[in-house]
Protein backbone atom coordinates (compact mmCIF):
# COMPACT_ATOMS: atom_id res chain seq x y z
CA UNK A 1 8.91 -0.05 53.33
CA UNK A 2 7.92 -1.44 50.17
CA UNK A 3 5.60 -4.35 49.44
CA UNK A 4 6.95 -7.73 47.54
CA UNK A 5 5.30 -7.59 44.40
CA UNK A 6 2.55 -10.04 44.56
CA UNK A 7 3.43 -13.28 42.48
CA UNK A 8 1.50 -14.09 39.17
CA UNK A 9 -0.74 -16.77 39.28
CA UNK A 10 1.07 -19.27 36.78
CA UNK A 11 4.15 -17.47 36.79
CA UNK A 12 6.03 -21.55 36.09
CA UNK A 13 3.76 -22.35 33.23
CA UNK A 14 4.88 -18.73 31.54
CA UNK A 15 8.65 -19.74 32.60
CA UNK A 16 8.04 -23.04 30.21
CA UNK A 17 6.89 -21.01 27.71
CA UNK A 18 9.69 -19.26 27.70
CA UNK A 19 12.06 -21.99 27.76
CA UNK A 20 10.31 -24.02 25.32
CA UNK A 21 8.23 -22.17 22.70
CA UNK A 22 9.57 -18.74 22.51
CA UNK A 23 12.84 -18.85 20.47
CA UNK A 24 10.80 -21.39 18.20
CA UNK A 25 7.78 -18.72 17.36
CA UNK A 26 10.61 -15.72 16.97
CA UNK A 27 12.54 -17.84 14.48
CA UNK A 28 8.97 -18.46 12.57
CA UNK A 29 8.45 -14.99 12.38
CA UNK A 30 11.69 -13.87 11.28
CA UNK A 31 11.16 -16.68 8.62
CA UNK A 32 7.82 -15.07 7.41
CA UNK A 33 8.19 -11.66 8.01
CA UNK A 34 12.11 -10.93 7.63
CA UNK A 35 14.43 -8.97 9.94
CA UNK A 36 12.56 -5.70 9.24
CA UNK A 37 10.32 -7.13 11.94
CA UNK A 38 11.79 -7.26 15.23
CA UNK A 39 10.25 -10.18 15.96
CA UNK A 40 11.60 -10.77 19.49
CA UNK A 41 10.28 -7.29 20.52
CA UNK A 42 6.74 -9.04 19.08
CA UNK A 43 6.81 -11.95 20.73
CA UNK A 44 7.49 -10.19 24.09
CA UNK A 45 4.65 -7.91 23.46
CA UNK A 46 2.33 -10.81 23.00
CA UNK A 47 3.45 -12.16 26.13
CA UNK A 48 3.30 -9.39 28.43
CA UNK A 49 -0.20 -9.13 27.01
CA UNK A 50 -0.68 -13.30 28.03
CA UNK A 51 0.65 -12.53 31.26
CA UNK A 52 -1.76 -9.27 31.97
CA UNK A 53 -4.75 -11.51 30.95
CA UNK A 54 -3.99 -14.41 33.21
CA UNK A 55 -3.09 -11.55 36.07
CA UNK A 56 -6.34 -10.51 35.72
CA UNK A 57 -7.99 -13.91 36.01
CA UNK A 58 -8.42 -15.02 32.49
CA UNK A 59 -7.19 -17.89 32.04
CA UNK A 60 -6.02 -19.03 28.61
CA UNK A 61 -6.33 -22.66 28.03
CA UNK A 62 -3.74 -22.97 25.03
CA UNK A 63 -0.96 -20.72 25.63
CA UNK A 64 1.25 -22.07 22.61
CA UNK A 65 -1.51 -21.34 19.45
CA UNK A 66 -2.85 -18.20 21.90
CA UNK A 67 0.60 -16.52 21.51
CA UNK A 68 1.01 -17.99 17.77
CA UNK A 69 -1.83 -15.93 17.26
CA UNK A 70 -1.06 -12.79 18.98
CA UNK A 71 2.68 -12.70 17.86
CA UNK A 72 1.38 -13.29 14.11
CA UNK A 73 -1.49 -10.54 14.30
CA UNK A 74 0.76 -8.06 15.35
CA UNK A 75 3.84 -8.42 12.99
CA UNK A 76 1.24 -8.40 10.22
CA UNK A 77 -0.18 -5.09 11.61
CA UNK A 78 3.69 -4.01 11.98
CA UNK A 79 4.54 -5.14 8.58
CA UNK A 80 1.15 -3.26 6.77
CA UNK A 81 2.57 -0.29 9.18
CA UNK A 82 6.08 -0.10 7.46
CA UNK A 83 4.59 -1.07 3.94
CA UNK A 84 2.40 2.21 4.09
CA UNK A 85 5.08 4.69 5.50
CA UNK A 86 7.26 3.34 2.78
CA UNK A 87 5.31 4.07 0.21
CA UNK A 88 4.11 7.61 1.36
CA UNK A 89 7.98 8.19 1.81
CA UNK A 90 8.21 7.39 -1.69
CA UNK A 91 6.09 9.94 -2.92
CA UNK A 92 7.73 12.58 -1.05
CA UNK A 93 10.88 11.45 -2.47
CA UNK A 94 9.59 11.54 -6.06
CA UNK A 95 7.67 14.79 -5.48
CA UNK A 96 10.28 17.79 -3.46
CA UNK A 97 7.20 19.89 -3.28
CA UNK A 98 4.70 17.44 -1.32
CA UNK A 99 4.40 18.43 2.57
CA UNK A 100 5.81 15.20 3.93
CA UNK A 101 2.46 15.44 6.48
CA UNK A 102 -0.06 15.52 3.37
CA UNK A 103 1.41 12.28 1.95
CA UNK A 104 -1.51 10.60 2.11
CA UNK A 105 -3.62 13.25 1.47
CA UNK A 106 -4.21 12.35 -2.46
CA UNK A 107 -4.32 9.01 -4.08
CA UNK A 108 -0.67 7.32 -3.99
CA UNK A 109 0.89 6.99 -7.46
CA UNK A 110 0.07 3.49 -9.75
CA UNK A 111 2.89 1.80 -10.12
CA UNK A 112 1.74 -0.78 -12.43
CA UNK A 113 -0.41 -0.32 -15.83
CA UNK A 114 -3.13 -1.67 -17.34
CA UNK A 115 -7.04 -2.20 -17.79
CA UNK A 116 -7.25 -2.30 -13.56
CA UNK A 117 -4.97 0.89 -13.40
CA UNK A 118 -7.07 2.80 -16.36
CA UNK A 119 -10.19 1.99 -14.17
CA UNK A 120 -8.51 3.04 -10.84
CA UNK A 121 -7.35 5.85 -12.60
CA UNK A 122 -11.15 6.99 -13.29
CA UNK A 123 -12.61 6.71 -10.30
CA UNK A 124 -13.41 10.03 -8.18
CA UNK A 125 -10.14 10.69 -5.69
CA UNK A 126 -11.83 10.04 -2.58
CA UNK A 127 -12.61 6.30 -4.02
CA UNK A 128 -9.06 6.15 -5.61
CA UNK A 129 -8.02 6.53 -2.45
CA UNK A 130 -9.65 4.58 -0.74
CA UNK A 131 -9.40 1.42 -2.82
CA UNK A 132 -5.44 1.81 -3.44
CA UNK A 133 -4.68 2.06 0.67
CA UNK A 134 -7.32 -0.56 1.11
CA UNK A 135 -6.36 -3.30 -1.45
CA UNK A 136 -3.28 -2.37 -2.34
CA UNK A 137 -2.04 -0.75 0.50
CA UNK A 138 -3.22 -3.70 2.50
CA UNK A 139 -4.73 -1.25 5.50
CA UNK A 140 -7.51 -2.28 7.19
CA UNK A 141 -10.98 -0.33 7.06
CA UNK A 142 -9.87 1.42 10.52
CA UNK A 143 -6.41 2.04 9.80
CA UNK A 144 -7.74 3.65 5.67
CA UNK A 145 -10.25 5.77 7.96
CA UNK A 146 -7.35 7.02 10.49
CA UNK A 147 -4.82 7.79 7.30
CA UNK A 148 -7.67 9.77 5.61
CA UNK A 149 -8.99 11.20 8.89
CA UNK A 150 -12.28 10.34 7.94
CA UNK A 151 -14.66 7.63 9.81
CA UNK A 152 -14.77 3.76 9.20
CA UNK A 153 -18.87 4.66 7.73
CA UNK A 154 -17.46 6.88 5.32
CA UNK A 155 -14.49 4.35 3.86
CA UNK A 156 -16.60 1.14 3.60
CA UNK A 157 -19.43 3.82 1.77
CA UNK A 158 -16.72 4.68 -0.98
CA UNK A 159 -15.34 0.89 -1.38
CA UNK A 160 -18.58 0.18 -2.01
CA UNK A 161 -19.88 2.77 -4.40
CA UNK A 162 -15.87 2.04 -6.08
CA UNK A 163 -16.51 -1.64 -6.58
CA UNK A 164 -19.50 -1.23 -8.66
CA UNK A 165 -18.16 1.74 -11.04
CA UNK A 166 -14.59 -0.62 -10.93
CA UNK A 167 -16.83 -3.26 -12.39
CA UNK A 168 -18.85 -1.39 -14.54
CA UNK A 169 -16.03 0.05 -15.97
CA UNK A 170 -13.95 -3.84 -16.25
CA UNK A 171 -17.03 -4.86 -18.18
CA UNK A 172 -17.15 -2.31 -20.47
CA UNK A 173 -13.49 -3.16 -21.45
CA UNK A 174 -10.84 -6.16 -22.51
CA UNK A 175 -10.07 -8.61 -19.69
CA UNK A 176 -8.04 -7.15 -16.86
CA UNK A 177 -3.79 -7.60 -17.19
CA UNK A 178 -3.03 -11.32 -15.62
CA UNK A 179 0.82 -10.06 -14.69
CA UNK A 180 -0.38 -8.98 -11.39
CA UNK A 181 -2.74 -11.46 -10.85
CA UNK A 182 -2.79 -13.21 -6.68
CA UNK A 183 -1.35 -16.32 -6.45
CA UNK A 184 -4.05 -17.57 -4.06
CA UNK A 185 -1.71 -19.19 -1.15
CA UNK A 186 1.53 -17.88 -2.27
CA UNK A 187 3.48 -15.06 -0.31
CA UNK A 188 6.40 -13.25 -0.46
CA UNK A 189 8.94 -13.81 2.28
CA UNK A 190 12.41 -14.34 3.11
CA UNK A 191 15.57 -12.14 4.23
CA UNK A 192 15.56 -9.16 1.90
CA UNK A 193 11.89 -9.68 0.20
CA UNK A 194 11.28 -6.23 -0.45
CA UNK A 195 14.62 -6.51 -2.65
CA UNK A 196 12.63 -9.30 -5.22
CA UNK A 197 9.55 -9.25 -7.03
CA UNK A 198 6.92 -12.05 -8.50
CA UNK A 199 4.46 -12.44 -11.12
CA UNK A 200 1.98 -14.65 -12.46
CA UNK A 201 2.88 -14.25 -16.60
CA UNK A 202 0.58 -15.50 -19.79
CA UNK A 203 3.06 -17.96 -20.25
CA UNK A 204 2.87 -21.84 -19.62
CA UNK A 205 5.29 -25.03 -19.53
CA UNK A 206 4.50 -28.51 -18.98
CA UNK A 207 0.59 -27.58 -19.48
CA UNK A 208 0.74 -25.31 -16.19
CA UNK A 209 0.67 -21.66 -15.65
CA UNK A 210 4.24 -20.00 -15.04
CA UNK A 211 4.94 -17.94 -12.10
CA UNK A 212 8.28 -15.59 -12.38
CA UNK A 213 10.59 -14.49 -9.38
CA UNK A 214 13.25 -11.85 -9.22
CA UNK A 215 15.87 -10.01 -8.12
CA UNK A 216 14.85 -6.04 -8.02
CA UNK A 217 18.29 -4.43 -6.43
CA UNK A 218 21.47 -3.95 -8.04
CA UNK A 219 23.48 -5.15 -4.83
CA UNK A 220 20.76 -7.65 -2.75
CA UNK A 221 21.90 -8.24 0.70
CA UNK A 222 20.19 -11.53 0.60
CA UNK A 223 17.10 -14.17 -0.40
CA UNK A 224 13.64 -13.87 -1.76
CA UNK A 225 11.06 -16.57 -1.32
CA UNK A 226 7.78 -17.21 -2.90
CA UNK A 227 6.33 -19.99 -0.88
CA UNK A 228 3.50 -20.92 1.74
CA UNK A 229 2.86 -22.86 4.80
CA UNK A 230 -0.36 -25.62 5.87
CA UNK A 231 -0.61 -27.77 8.52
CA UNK A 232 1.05 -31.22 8.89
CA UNK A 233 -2.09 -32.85 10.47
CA UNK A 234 -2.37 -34.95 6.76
CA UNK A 235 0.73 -36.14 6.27
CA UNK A 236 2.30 -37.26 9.84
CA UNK A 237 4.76 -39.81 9.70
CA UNK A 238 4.57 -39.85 6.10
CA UNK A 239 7.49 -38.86 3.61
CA UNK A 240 6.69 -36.02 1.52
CA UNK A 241 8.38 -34.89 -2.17
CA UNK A 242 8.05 -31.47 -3.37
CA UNK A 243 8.69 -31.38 -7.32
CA UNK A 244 8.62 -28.44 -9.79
CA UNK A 245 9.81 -27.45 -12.94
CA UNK A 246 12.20 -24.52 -12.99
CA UNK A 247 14.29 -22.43 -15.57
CA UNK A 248 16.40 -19.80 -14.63
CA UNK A 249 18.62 -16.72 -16.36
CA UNK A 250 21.84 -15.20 -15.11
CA UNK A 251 21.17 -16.31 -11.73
CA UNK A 252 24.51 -15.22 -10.28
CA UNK A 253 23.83 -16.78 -6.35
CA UNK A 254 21.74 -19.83 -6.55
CA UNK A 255 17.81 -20.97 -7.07
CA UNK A 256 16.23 -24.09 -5.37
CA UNK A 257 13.37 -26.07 -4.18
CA UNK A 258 13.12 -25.83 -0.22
CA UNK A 259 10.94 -27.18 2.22
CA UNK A 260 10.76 -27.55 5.90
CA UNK A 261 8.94 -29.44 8.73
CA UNK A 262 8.27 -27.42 11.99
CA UNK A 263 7.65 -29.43 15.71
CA UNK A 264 5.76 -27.64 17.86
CA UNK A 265 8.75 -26.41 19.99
CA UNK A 266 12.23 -25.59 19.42
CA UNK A 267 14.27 -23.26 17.29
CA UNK A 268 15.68 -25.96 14.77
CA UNK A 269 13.28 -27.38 12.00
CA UNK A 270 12.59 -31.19 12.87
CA UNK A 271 13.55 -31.67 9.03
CA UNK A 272 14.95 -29.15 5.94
CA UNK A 273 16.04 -28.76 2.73
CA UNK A 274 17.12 -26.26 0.65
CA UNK A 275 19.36 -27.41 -2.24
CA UNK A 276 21.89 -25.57 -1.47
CA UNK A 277 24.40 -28.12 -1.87
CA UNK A 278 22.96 -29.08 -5.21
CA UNK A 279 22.13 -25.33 -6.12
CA UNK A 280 20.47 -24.35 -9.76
CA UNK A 281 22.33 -21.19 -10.85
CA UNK A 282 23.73 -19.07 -14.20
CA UNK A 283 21.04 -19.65 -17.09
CA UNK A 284 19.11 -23.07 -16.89
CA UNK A 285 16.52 -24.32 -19.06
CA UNK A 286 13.56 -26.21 -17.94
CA UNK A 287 14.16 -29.05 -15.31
CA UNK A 288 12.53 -30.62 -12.60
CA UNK A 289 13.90 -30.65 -9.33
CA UNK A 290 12.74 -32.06 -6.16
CA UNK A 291 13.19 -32.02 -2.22
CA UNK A 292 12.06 -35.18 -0.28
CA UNK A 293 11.72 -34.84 3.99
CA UNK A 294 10.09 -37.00 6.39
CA UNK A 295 6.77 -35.55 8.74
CA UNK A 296 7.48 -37.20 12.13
CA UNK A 297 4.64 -37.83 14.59
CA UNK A 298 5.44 -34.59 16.50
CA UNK A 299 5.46 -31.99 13.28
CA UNK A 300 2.96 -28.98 13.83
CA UNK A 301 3.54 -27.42 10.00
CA UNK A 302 5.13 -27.77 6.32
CA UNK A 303 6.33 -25.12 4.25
CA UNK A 304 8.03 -25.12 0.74
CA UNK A 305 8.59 -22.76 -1.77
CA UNK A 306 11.03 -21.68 -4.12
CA UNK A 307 14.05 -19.19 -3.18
CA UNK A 308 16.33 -16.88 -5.62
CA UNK A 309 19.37 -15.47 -3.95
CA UNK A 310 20.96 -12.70 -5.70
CA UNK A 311 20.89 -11.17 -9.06
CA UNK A 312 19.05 -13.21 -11.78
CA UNK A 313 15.55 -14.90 -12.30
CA UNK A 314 13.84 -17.87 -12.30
CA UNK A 315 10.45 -19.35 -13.73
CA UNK A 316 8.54 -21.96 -11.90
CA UNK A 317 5.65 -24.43 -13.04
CA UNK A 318 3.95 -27.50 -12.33
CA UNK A 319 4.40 -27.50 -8.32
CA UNK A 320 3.37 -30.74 -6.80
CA UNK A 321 3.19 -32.49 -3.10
CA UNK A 322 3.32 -36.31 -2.84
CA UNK A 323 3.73 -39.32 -0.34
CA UNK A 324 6.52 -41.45 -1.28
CA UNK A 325 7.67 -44.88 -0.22
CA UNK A 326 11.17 -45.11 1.71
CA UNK A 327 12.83 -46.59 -1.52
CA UNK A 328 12.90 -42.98 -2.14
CA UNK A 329 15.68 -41.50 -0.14
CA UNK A 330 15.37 -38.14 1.89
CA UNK A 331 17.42 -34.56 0.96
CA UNK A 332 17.14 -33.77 4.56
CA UNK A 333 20.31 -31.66 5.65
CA UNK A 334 19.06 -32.91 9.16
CA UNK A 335 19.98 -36.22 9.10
CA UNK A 336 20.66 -37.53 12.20
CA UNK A 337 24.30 -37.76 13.51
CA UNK A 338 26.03 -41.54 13.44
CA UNK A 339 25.33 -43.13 16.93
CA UNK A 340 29.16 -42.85 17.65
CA UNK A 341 32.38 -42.00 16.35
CA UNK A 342 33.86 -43.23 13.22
CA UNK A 343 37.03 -44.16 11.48
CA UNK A 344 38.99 -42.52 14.59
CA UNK A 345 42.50 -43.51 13.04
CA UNK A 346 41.88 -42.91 9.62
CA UNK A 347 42.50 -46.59 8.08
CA UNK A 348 39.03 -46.65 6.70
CA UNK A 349 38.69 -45.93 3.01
CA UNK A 350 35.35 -45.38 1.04
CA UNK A 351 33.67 -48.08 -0.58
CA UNK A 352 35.82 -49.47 -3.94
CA UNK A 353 39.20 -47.76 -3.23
CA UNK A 354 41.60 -49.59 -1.16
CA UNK A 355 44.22 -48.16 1.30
């Protein structure tokens, strides 16, 4: 006769989890990563690997930011995972001849031009390669030494010796292409983000750098984001504006401002807003928009950014985040329900018409 299994040793504070915090970090992921990323199959992986520690007797003190964490480290490594195949797929696709195992095997095409791609361009293979999966690729120093079947020594040995004839080579010419430049803090995100593209151009309006998002796919399925998250220790119980100068062309969906306040449990947003019922679209010139949401007492984070869905493009400049005084009314599409019914037989009219 079998023996009961023998019972974890917090089995009810893992339940609350459960109850409480899970649906809340899968719908964060699937907000940062997009659907590509099964995010519930994450978060369950990060918890049977919280429940194996604590079976083992190690207790972790903060469950919620432990499995924040753990759920986040491994979508990124998932995401990096898929970005990687993709692109060796690519190649194969492009090239009938390559030996779908050997993708990797020589440097992966530039796809982008320029003083940075001349330079890449001259370096010795083994340090084009290693640089392109590396920064570009976005693999870690393990995961370049597993692709390349060489050891971890060996990659950080070529970075190295590639930096210096990288910058040797940069100094010798024009400064490096700004299209391509990081937007330090800025991401790419959304439903469909591989289906959009962004850029930092030469360009400026209202005495600001302008940053340029859009659609890459004839038919998108859905939304691109540029945007970024912080925490909402600063501004608790304060009422926040985000405000930015847009102009858009042949945006055939809709463009806007958006920005949401997360609690630290739950699957709805304590506060969001979007403008999609005031949505930019078609061809725009410069305007400034804004979205304005409280930050109750019990928020954990803020993000905002700027989302094009469907065909078209849009230029952004001159981002800000401010407090605000309550003369200045809230976009939230939260707004709390009336405390009870209303106008139940109809004889109420709005304000200045008469029945």
């Amino acid at each position: 006769m079998d023996e009961p299994p023998i019972p974890h040793p917090d089995e009810p504070r893992l339940d609350r989890y459960l109850r409480d915090s899970y649906p809340g970090l899968v719908a964060r992921l699937r907000g940062s990563f997009s659907e590509r990323i099964a995010a519930e199959d994450v978060v369950q992986e990060a918890l049977v690997s919280a429940w194996q520690l604590e079976g083992r007797g190690e207790r972790i003190h903060s469950l919620d930011p432990w499995m924040t964490a753990a759920a986040t480290n491994l979508a990124r490594s998932r995401w990096r995972t898929l970005q990687a195949e993709e692109r060796a797929l690519e190649r194969v696709a492009a090239d009938p001849l390559i030996d779908p195992s050997a993708a990797l095997d020589q440097p992966p095409a530039l796809r982008f031009e320029g003083v940075v791609a001349d330079a890449i361009r001259a370096l010795p293979p083994r340090q084009a390669q290693v640089v392109l999966l590396h920064y570009f690729g976005d693999l870690t120093m393990s995961e370049t030494a597993v692709r390349l079947g060489v050891s971890e020594g060996a990659v950080k040995s070529a970075l190295h010796d590639a930096r210096g004839r990288l910058g040797s080579l940069l100094r010798d010419d024009q400064p490096h292409d700004k299209r391509r430049q990081m937007m330090i803090g800025w991401h790419m995100a959304g439903s469909h983000p591989k289906q959009y593209d962004h850029e930092l151009t030469e360009k400026t309006a209202y005495g600001k750098p302008v940053a340029r998002l859009w659609c890459t796919a004839r038919r998108p399925d859905g939304f691109g984001t540029l945007m970024q998250t912080f925490s909402s220790g600063n501004y608790l119980e304060r009422r926040l504006r985000f405000s930015g100068a847009v102009q858009c062309e042949g945006v055939e969906d809709w463009v806007g401002l958006w920005m949401r306040v997360d609690g630290a449990r739950g699957v709805e947003p304590l506060a969001f807003d979007n403008m999609e019922s005031r949505p930019i679209d078609g061809t725009r010139d410069w305007q400034r928009y804004n979205v304005v949401l409280d930050v109750p007492s019990n928020a954990r984070a803020v993000a905002l950014g700027v989302l094009l869905s469907g065909r078209g493009e849009v230029a952004m400049a001159d981002f800000g985040l401010e407090t605000v005084g309550e003369d200045v009314p809230t976009t939230n599409m939260y707004e709390a329900p009336p405390e009870g019914p209303q106008n139940l037989d109809f004889s109420e009219a709005p304000d200045g018409e008469g029945s």
